[in-house]
C-alpha atoms as a PDB file:
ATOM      1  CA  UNK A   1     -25.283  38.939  -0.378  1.00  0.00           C
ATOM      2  CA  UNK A   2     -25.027  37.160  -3.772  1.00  0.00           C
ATOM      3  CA  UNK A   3     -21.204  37.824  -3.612  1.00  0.00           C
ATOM      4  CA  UNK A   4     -20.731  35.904  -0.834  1.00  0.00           C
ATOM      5  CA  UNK A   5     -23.176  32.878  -1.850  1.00  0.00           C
ATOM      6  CA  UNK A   6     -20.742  32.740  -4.886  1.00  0.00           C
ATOM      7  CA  UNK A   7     -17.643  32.890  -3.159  1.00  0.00           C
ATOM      8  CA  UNK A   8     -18.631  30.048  -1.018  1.00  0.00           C
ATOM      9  CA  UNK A   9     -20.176  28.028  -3.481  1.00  0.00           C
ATOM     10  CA  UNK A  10     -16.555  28.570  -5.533  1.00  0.00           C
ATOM     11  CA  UNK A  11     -15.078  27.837  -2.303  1.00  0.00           C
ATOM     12  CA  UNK A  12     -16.265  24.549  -1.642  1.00  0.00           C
ATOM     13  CA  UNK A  13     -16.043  23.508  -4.933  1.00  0.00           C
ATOM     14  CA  UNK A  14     -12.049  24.280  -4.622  1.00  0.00           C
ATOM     15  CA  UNK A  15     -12.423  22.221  -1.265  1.00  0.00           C
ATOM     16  CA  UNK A  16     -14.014  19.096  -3.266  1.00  0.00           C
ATOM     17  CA  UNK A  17     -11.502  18.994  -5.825  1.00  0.00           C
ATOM     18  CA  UNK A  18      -8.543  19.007  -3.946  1.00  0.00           C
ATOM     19  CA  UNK A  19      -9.746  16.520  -1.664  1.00  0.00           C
ATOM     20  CA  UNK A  20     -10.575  14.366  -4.690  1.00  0.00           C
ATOM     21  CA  UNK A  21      -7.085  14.838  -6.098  1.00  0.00           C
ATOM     22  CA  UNK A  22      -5.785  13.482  -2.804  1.00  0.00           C
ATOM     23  CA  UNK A  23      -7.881  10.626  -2.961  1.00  0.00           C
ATOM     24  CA  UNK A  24      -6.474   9.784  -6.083  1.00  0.00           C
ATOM     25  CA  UNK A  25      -2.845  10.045  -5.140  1.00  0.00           C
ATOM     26  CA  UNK A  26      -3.764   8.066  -2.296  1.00  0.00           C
ATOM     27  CA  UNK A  27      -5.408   5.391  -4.672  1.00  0.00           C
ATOM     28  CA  UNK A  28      -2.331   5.163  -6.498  1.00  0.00           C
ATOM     29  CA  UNK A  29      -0.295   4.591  -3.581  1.00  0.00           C
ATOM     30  CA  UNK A  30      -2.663   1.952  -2.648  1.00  0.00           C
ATOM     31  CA  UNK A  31      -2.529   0.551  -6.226  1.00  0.00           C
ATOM     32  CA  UNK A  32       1.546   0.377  -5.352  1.00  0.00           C
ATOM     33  CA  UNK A  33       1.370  -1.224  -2.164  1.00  0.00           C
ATOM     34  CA  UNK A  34      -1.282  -3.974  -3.700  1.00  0.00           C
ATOM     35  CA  UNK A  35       1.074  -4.341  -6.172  1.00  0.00           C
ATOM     36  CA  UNK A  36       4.059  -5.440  -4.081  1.00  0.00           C
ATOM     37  CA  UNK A  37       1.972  -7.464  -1.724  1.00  0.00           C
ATOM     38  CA  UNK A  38       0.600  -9.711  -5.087  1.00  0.00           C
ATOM     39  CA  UNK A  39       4.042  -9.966  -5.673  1.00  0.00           C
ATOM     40  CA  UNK A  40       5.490 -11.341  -2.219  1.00  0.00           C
ATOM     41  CA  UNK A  41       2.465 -13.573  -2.599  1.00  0.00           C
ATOM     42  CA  UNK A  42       3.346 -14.721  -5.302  1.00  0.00           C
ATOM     43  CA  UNK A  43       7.092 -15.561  -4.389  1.00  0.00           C
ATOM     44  CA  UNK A  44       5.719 -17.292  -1.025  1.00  0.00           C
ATOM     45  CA  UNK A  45       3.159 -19.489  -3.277  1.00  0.00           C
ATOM     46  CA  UNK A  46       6.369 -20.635  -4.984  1.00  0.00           C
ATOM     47  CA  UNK A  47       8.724 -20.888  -1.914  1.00  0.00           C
ATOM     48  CA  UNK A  48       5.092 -23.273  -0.428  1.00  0.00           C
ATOM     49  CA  UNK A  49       5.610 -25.082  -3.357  1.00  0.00           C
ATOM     50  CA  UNK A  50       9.149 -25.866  -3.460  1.00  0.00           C
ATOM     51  CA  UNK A  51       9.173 -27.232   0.410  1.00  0.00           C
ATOM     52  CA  UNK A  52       5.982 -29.151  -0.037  1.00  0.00           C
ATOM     53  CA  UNK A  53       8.139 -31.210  -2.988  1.00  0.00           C
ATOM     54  CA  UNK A  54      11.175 -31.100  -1.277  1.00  0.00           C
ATOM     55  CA  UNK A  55       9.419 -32.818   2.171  1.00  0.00           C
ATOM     56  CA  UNK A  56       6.906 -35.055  -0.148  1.00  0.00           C
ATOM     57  CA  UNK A  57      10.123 -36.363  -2.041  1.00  0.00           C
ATOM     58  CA  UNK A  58      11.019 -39.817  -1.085  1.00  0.00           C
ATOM     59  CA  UNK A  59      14.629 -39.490  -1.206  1.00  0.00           C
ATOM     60  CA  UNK A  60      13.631 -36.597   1.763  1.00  0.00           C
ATOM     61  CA  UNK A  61      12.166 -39.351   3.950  1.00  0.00           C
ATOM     62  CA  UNK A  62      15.085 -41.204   3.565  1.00  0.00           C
ATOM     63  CA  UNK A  63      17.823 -38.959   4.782  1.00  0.00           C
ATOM     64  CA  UNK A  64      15.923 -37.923   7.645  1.00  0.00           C
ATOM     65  CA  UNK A  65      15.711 -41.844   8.856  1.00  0.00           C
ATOM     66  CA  UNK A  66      19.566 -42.123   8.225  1.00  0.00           C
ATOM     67  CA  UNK A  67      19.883 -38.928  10.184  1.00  0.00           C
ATOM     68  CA  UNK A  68      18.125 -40.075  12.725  1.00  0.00           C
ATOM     69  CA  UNK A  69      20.077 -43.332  12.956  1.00  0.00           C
ATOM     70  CA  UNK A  70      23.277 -41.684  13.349  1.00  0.00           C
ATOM     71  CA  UNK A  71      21.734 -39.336  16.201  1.00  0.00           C
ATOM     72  CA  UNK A  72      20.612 -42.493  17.595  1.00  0.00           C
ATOM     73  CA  UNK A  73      24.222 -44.063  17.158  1.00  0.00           C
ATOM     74  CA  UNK A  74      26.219 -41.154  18.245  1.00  0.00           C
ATOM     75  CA  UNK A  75      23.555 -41.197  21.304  1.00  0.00           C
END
């Protein structure tokens, strides 16, 4: 009877650490995936930025109302 209390005892603790390896790898995949989503992120933030200077430029405001004149023209 003690056998078999120590073979299950030594067979869940094989269970817990392979299921805690897995959560690991699975961490680290996470980790990898944050990773490359902090990164696109970060490349939209400066893509934002870029078109909010290129519409808040005057010089943008401009060439819309001449391209608007010459749709109106053409028209």
């Amino acid at each position: 009877m003690t056998a078999i209390i120590i073979v299950a005892i030594c067979a869940w603790a094989l269970v817990s650490i392979v299921d805690s390896a897995k959560d690991k790898s699975k961490k680290k995949l996470n980790s990898k995936e944050t990773d490359a989503y902090k990164k696109e992120i970060t490349d939209l933030k400066e893509r934002v930025s870029v078109l909010e200077k290129i519409v808040t430029d005057e010089r943008y405001d401009l060439k819309k109302q001449f391209a608007d004149l010459e749709k109106d023209r053409v028209a």
